[in-house]
C-alpha atoms as a PDB file:
ATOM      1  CA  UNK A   1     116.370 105.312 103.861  1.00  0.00           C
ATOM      2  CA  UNK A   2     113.482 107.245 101.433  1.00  0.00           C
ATOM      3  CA  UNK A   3     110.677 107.666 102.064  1.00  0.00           C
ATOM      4  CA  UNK A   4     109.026 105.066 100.414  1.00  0.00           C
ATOM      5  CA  UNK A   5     111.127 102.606 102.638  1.00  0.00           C
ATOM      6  CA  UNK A   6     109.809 103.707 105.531  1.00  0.00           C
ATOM      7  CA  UNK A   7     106.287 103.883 104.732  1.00  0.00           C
ATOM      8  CA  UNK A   8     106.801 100.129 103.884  1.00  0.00           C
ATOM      9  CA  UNK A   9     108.413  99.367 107.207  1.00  0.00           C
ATOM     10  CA  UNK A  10     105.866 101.427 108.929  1.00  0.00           C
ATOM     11  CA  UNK A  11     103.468  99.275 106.569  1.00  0.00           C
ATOM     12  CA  UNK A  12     104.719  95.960 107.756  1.00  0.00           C
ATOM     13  CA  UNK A  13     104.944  96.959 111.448  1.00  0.00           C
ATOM     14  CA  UNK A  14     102.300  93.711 112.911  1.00  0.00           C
ATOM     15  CA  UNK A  15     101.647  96.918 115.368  1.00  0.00           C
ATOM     16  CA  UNK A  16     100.359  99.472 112.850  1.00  0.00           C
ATOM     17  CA  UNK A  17      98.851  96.389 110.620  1.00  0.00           C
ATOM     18  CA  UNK A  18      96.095  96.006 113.674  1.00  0.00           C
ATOM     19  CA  UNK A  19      96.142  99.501 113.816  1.00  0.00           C
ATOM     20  CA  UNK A  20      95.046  99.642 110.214  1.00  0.00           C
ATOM     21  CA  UNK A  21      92.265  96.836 110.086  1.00  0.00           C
ATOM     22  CA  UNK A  22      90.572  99.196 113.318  1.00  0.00           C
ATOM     23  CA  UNK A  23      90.439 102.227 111.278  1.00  0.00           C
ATOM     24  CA  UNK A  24      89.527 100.418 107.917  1.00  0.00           C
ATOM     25  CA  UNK A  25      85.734 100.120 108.344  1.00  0.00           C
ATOM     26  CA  UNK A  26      83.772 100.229 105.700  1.00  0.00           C
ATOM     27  CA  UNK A  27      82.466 103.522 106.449  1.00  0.00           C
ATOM     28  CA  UNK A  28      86.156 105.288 106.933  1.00  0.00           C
ATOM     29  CA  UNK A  29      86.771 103.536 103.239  1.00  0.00           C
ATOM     30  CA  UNK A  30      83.763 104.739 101.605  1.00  0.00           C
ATOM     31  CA  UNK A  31      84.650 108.105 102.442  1.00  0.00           C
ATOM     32  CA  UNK A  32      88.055 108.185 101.916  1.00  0.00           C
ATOM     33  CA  UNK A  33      87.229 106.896  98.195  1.00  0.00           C
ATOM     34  CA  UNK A  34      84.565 109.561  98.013  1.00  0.00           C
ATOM     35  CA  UNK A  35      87.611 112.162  98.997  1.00  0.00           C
ATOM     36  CA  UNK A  36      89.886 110.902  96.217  1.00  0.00           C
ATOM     37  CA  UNK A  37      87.309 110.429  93.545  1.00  0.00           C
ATOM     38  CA  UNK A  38      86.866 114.548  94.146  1.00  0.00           C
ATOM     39  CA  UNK A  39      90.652 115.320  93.109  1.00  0.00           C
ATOM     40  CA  UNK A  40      91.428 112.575  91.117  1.00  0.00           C
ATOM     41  CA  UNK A  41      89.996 112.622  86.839  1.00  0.00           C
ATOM     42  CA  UNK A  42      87.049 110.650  86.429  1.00  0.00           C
ATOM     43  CA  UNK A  43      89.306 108.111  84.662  1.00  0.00           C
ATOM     44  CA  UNK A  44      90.556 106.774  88.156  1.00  0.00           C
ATOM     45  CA  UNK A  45      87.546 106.260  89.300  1.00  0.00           C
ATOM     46  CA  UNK A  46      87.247 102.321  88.758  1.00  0.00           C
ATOM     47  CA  UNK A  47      91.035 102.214  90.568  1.00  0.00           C
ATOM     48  CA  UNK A  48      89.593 104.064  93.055  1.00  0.00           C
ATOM     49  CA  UNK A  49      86.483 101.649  93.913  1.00  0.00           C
ATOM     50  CA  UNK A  50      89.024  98.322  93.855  1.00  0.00           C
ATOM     51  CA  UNK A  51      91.305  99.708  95.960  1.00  0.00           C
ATOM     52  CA  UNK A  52      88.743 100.830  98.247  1.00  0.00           C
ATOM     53  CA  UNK A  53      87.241  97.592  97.585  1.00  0.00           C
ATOM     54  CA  UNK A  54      90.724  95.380  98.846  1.00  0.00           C
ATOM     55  CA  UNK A  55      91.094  97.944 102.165  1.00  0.00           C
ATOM     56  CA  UNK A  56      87.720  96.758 103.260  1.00  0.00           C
ATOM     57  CA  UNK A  57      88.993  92.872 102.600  1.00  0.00           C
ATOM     58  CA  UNK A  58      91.565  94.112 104.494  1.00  0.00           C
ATOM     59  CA  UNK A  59      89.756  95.506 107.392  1.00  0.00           C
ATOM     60  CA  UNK A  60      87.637  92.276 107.628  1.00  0.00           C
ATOM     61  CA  UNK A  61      90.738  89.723 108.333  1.00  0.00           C
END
């Protein structure tokens, strides 16, 4: 199994799922965003804001 397998089973896990809404507030988003916006080209930025944008959505279910 690679790695990316197991970061979707991990992903899919209803366990780690409620894990994952409790640490997605909007706050932890924001600056996790902020983070990657520093290392990533300005280019990425807008892929940077939906994404953040969807984990909130995601937080909020």
């Amino acid at each position: 199994m690679g790695l990316f397998d197991s970061a979707k089973d991990m992903a899919n896990d209803p366990e780690n799922q409620e894990k994952l809404k409790g640490l997605a507030s909007e706050e932890n988003v924001d600056k996790a965003a902020e983070k990657a916006k520093d290392i990533a080209p300005d280019q990425a930025d807008g892929g940077i804001d939906d994404l953040a944008d969807k984990a909130k959505d995601f937080g909020q279910q």
